[in-house]
N, C-alpha and C. Protein backbone atom coordinates (compact mmCIF):
# COMPACT_ATOMS: atom_id res chain seq x y z
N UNK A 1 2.37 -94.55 -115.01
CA UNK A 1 1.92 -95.68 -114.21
C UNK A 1 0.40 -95.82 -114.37
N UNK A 2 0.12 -97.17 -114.74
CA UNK A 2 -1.40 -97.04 -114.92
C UNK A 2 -2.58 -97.78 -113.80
N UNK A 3 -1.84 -97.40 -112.24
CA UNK A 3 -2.41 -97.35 -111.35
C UNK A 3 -2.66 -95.75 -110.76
N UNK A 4 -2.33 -94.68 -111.19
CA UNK A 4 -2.06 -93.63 -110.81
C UNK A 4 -3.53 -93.03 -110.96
N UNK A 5 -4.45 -92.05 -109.73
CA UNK A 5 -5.77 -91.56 -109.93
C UNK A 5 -5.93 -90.88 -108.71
N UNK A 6 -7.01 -90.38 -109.38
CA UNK A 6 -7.59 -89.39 -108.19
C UNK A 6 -8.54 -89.96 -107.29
N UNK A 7 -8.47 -90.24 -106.00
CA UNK A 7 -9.59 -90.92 -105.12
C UNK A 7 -10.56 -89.92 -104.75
N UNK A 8 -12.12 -89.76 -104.89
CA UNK A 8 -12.77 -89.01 -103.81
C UNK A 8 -13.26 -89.63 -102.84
N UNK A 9 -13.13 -89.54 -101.65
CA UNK A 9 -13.52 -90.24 -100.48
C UNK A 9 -14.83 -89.47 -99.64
N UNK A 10 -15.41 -90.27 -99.36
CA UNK A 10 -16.95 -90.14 -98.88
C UNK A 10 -17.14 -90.54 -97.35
N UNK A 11 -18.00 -90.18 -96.65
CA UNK A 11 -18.03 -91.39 -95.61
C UNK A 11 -19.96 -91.23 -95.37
N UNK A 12 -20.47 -92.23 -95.27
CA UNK A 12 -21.86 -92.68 -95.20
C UNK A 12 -22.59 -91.60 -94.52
N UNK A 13 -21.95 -91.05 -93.52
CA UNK A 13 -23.01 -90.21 -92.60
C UNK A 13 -23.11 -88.89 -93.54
N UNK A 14 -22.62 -88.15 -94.78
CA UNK A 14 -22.94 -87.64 -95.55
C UNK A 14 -24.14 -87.45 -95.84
N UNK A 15 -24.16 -88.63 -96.56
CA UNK A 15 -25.88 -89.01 -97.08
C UNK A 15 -26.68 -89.36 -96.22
N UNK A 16 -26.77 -88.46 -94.93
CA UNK A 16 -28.55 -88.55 -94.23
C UNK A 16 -29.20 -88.45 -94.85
N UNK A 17 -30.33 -88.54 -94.05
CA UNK A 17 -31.53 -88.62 -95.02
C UNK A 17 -32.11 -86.71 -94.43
N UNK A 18 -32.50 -86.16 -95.62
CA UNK A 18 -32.24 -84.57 -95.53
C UNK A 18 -33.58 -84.29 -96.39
N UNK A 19 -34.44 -83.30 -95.98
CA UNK A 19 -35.18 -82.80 -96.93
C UNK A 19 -34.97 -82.08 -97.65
N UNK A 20 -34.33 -81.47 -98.18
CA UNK A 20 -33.15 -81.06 -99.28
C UNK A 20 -32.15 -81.11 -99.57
N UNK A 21 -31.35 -81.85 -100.66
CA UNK A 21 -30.11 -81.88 -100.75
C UNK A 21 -29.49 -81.14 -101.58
N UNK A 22 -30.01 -80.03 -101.78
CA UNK A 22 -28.94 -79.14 -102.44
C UNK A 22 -27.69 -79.11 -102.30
N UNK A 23 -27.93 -78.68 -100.83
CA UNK A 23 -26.20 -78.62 -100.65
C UNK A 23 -25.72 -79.91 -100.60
N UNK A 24 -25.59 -80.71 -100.37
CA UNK A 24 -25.18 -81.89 -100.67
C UNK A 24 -24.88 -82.19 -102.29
N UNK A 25 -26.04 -81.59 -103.37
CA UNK A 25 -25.69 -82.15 -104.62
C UNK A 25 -24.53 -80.92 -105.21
N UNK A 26 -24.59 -79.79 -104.38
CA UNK A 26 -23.70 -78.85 -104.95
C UNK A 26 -22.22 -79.36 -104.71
N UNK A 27 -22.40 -79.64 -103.53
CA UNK A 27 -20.75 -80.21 -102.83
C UNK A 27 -20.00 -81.57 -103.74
N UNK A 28 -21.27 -82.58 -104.24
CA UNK A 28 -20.44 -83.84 -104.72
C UNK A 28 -20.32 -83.22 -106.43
N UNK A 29 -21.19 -82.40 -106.70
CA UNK A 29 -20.66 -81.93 -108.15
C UNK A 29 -19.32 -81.03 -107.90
N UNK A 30 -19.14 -80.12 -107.34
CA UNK A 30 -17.83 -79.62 -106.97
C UNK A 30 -16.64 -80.54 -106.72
N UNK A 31 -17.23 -81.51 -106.01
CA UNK A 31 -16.30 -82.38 -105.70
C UNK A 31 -15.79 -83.20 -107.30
N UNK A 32 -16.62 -83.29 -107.94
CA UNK A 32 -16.71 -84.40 -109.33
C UNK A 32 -15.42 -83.47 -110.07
N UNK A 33 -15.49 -82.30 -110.40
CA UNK A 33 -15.26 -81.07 -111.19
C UNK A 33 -13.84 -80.99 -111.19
N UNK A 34 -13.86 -80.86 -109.24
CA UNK A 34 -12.01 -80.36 -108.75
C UNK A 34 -11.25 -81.86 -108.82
N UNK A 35 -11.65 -83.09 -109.16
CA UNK A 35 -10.60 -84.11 -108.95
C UNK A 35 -11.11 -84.32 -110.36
N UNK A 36 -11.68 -84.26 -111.59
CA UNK A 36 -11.71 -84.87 -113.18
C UNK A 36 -10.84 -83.68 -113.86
N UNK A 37 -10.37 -82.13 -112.99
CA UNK A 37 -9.72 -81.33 -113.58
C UNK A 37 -8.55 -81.69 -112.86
N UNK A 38 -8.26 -82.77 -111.41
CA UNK A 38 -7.02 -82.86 -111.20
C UNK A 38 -6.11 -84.13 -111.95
N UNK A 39 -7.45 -84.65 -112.45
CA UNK A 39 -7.23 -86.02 -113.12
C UNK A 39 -6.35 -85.63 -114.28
N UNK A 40 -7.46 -84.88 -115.21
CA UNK A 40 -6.77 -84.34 -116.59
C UNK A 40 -5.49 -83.73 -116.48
N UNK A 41 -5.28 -83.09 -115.12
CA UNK A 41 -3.76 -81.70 -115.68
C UNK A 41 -2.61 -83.22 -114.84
N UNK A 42 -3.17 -83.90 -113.77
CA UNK A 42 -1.58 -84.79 -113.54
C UNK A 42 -1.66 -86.20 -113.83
N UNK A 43 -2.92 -86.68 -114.23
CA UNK A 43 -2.46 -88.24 -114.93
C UNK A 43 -2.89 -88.11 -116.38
N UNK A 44 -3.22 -87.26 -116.95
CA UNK A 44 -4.05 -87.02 -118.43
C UNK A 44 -4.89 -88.11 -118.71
N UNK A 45 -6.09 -88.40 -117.56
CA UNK A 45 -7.01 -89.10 -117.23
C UNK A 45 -8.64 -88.44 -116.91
N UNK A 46 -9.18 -88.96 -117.59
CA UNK A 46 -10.82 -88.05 -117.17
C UNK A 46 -11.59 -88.97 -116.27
N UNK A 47 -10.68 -90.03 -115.74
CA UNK A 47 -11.83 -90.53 -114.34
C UNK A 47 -11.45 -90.53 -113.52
N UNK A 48 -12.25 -91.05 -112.12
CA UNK A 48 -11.72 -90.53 -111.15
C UNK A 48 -12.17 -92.16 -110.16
N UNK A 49 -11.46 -92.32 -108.96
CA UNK A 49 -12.40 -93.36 -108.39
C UNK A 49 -12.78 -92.24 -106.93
N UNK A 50 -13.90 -93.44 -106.70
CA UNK A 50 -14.75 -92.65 -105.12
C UNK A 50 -15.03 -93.65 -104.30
N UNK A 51 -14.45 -93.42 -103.19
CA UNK A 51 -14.49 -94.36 -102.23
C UNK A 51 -14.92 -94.03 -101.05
N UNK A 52 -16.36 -94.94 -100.64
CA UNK A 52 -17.62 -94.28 -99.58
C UNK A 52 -17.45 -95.26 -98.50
N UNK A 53 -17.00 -94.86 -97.22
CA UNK A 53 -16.90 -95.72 -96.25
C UNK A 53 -18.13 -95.51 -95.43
N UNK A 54 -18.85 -96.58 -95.54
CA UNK A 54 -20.32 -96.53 -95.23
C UNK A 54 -20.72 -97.09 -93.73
N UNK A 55 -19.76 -97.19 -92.77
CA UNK A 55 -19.56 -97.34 -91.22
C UNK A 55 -20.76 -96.33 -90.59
N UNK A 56 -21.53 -96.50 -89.81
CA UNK A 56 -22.65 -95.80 -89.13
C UNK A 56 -23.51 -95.37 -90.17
N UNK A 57 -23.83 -96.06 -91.19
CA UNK A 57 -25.14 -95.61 -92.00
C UNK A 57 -26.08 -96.47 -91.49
N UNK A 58 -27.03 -96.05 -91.14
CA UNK A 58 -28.37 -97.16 -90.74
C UNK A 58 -29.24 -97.13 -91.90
N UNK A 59 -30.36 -97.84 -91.57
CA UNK A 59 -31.65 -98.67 -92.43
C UNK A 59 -32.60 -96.44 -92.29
N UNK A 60 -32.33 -96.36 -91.13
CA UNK A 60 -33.02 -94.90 -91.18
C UNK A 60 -32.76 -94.08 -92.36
N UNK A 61 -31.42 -93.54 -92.17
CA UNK A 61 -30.66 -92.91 -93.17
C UNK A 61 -30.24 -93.21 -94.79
N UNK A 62 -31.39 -94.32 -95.19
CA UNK A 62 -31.59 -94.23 -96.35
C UNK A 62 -32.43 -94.03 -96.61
N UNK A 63 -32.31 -93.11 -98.54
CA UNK A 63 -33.20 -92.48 -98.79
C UNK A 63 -33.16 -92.86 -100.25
N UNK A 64 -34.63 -93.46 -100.65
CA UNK A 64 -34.03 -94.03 -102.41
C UNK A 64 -34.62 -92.94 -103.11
N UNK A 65 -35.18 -92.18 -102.61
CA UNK A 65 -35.31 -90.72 -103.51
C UNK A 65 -33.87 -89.89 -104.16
N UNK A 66 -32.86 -89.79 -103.26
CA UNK A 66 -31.73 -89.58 -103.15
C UNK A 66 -31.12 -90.32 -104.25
N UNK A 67 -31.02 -91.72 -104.50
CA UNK A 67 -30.44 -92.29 -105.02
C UNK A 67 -31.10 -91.86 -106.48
N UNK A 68 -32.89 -91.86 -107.04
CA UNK A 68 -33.25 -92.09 -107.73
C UNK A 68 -33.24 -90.92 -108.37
N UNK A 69 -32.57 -89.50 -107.67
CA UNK A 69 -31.52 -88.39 -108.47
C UNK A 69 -30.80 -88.14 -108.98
N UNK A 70 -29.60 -88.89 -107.98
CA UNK A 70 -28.36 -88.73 -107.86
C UNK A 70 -27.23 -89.26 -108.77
N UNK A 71 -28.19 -90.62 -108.92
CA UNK A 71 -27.22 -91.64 -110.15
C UNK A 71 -27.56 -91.04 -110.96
N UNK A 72 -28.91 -90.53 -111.96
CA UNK A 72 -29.40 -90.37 -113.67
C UNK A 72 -28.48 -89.00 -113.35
N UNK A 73 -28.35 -87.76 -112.24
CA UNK A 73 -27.83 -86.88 -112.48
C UNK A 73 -26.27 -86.70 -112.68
N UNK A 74 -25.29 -87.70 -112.01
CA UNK A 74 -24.30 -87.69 -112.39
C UNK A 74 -23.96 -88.95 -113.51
N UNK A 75 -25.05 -89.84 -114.04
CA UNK A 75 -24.45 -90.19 -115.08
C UNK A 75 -24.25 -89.61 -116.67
N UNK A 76 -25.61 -89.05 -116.16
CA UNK A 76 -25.84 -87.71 -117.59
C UNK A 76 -24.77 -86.47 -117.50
N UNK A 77 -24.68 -85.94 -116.46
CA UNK A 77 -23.37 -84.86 -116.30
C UNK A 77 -21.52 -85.39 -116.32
N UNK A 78 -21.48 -86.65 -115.77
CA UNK A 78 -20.36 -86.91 -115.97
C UNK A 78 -19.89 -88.53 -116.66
N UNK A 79 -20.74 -88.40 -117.96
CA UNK A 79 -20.43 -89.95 -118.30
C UNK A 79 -19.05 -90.51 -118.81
N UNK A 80 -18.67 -91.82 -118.58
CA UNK A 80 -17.62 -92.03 -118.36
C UNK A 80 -16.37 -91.49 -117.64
N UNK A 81 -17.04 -91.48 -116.67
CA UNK A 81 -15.89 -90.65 -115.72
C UNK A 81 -15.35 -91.43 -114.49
N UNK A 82 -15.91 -92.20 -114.36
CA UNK A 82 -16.18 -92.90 -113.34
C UNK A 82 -15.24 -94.58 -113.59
N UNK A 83 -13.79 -94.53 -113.16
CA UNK A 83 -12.69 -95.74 -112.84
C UNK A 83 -13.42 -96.68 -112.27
N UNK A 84 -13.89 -96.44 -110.99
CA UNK A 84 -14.80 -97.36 -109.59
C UNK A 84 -14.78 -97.13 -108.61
N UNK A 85 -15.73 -97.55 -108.45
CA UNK A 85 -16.19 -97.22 -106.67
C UNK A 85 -15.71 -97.56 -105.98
N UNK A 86 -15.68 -97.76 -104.67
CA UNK A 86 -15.36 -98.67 -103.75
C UNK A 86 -15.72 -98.24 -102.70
N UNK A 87 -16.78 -99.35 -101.98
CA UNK A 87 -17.57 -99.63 -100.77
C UNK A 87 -17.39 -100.18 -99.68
N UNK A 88 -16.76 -99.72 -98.64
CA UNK A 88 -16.28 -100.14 -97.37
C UNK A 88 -16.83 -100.21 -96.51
N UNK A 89 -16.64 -100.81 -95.28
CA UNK A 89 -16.90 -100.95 -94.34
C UNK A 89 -18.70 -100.48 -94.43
N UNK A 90 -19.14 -101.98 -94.72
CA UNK A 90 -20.44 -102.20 -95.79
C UNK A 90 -21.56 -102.79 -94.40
N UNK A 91 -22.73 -101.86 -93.82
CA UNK A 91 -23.45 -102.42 -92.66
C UNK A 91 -24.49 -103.98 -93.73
N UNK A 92 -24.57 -104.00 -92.49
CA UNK A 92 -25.40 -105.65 -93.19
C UNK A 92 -26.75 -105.64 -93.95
N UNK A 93 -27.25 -104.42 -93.79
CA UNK A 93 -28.84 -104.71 -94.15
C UNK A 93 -28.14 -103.76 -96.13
N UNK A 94 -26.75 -103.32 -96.21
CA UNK A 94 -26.79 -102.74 -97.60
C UNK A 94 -27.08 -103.84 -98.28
N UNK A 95 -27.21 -105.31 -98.52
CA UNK A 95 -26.93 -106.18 -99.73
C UNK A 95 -28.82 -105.52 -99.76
N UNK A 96 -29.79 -105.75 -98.91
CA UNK A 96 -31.38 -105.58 -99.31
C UNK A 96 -31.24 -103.80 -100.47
N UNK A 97 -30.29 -103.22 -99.85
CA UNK A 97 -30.83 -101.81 -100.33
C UNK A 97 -30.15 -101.59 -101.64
N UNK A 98 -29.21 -102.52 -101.82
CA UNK A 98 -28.32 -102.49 -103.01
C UNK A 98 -29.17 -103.22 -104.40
N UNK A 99 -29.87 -103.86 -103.87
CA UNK A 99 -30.55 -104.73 -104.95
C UNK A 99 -31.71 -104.19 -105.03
N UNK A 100 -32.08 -102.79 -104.29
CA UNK A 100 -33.64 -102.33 -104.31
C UNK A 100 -32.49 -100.84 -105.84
N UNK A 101 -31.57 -100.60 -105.37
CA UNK A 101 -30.91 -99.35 -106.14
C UNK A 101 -30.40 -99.69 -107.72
N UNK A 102 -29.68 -100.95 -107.45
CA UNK A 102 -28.57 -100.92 -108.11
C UNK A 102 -29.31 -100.82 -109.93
N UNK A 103 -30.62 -100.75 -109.92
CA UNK A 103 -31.33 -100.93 -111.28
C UNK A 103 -31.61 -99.86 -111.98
N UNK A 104 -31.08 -98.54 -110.93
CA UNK A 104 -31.11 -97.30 -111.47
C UNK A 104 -29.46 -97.11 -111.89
N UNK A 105 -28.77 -97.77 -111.80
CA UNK A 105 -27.15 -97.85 -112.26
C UNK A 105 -27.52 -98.35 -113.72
N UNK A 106 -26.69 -98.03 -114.43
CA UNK A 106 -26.39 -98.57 -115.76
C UNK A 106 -25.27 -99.69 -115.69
N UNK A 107 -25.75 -100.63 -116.73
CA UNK A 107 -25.61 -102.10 -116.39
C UNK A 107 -24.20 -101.99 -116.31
N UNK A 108 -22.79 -101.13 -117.63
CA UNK A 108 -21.41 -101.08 -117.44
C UNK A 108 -21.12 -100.33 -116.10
N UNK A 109 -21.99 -99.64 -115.79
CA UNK A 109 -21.47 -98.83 -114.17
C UNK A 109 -21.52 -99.80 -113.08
N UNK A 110 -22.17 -100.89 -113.09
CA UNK A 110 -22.64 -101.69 -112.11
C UNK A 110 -20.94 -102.14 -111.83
N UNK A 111 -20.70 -102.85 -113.25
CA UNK A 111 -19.11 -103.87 -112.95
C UNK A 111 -17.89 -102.63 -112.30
N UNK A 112 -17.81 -101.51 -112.35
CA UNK A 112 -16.96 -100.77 -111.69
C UNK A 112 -17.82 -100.32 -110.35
N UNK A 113 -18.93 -101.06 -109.40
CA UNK A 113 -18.74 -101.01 -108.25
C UNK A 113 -18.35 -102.08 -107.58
N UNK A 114 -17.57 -101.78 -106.73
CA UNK A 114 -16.52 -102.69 -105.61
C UNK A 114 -16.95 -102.83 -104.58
N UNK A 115 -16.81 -104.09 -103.45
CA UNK A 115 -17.96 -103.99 -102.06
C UNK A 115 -16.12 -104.70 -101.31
N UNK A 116 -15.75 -103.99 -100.73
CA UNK A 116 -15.14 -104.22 -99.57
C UNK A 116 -15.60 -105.32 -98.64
N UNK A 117 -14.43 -106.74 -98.82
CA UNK A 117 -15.25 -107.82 -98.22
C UNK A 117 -14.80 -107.94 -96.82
N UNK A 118 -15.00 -108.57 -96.19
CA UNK A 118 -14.31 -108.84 -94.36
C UNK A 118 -13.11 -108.89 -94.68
N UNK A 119 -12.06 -108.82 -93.81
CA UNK A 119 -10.68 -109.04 -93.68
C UNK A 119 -10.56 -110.80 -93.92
N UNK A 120 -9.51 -111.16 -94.21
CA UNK A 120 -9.47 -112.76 -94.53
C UNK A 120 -8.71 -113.25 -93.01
N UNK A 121 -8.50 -114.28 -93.83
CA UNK A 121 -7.95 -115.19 -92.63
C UNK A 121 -6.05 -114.07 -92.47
N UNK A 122 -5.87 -114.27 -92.81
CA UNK A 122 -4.47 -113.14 -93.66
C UNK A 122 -4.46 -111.76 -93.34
N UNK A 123 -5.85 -111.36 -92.75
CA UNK A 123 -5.77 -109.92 -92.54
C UNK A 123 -5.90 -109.12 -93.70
N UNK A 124 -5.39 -109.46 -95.28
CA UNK A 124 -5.91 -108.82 -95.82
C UNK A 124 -7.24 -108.16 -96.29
N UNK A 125 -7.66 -107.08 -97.54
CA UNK A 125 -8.93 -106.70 -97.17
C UNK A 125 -8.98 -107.31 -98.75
N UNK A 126 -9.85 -107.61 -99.00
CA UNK A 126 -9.95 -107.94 -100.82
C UNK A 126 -11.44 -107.56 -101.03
N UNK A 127 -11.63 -107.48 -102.41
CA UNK A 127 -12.60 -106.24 -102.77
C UNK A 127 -13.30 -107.37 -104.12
N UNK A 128 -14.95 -107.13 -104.23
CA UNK A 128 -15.81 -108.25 -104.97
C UNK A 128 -16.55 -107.12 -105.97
N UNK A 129 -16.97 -107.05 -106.98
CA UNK A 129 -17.99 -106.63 -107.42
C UNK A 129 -19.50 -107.19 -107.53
N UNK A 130 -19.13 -108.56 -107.14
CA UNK A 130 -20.39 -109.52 -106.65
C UNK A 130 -21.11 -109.46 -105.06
N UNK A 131 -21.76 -108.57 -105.13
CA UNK A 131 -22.28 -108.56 -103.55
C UNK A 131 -23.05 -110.03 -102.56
N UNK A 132 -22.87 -110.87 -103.82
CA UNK A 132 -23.37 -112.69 -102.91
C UNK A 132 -21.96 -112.60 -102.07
N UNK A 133 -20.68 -112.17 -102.87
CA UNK A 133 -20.06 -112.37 -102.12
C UNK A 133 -19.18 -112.13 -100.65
N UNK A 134 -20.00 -110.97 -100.45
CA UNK A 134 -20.13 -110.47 -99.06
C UNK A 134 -20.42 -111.58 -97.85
N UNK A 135 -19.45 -111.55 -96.81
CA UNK A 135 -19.43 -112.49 -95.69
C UNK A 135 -20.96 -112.00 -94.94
N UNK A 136 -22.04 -112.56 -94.05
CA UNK A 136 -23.22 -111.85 -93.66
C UNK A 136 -22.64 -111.57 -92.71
């Protein structure tokens, strides 16, 4: 089935803002490691998707130092590994911080991130890689 993958799931309050993130970078590389080796032995797949529900992250708790690590370090350690993201439950001030980050992404990594849009009229949830298209 070629919907079949490994999800890693995140949730925003993770990434405080921390004066060291070691442990933090040890945990999401561990994390990268145990689901691209669960990928390979049960879908014979080397990516993985990660999905960060970003509910109670504030304007405080970002940190673009963090970011301006975090991406060059896991794109150089795990390139092409990465199915897509997906960004949920998205606070309002991310579209400013997304367009201050997203230039440290590499331009094909950009189209496999996903922004979780409002629920529709339908209740369903449908998912943009265009962040204009976020409801404000």
């Amino acid at each position: 089935n070629t919907h079949e993958c490994v999800v890693i799931s995140f949730t925003g309050s993770e990434f405080k803002k921390q004066e060291n993130y070691n442990e933090l970078y040890t945990k999401l590389d561990s994390s990268m490691v145990t689901a691209l080796d669960f990928s390979n032995k049960c879908y014979n797949k080397n990516t993985i998707v990660i999905f960060v529900d970003l509910s109670g992250v504030t304007v405080k708790a970002m940190d673009t130092g963090f970011f301006k690590y975090i991406i060059p370090f896991f794109s150089d350690k795990y390139p092409d590994c990465l199915e897509k993201v997906i960004l949920s439950r998205i606070p309002s001030f991310f579209k400013a911080c997304y367009c201050i980050i997203k230039y440290l992404i590499d331009k094909e990594t950009r189209k496999k991130v996903f922004f979780e849009k409002k629920n529709n009229s339908n209740g369903n949830i449908c998912y943009t890689n265009n962040l204009e298209d976020l409801d404000d």
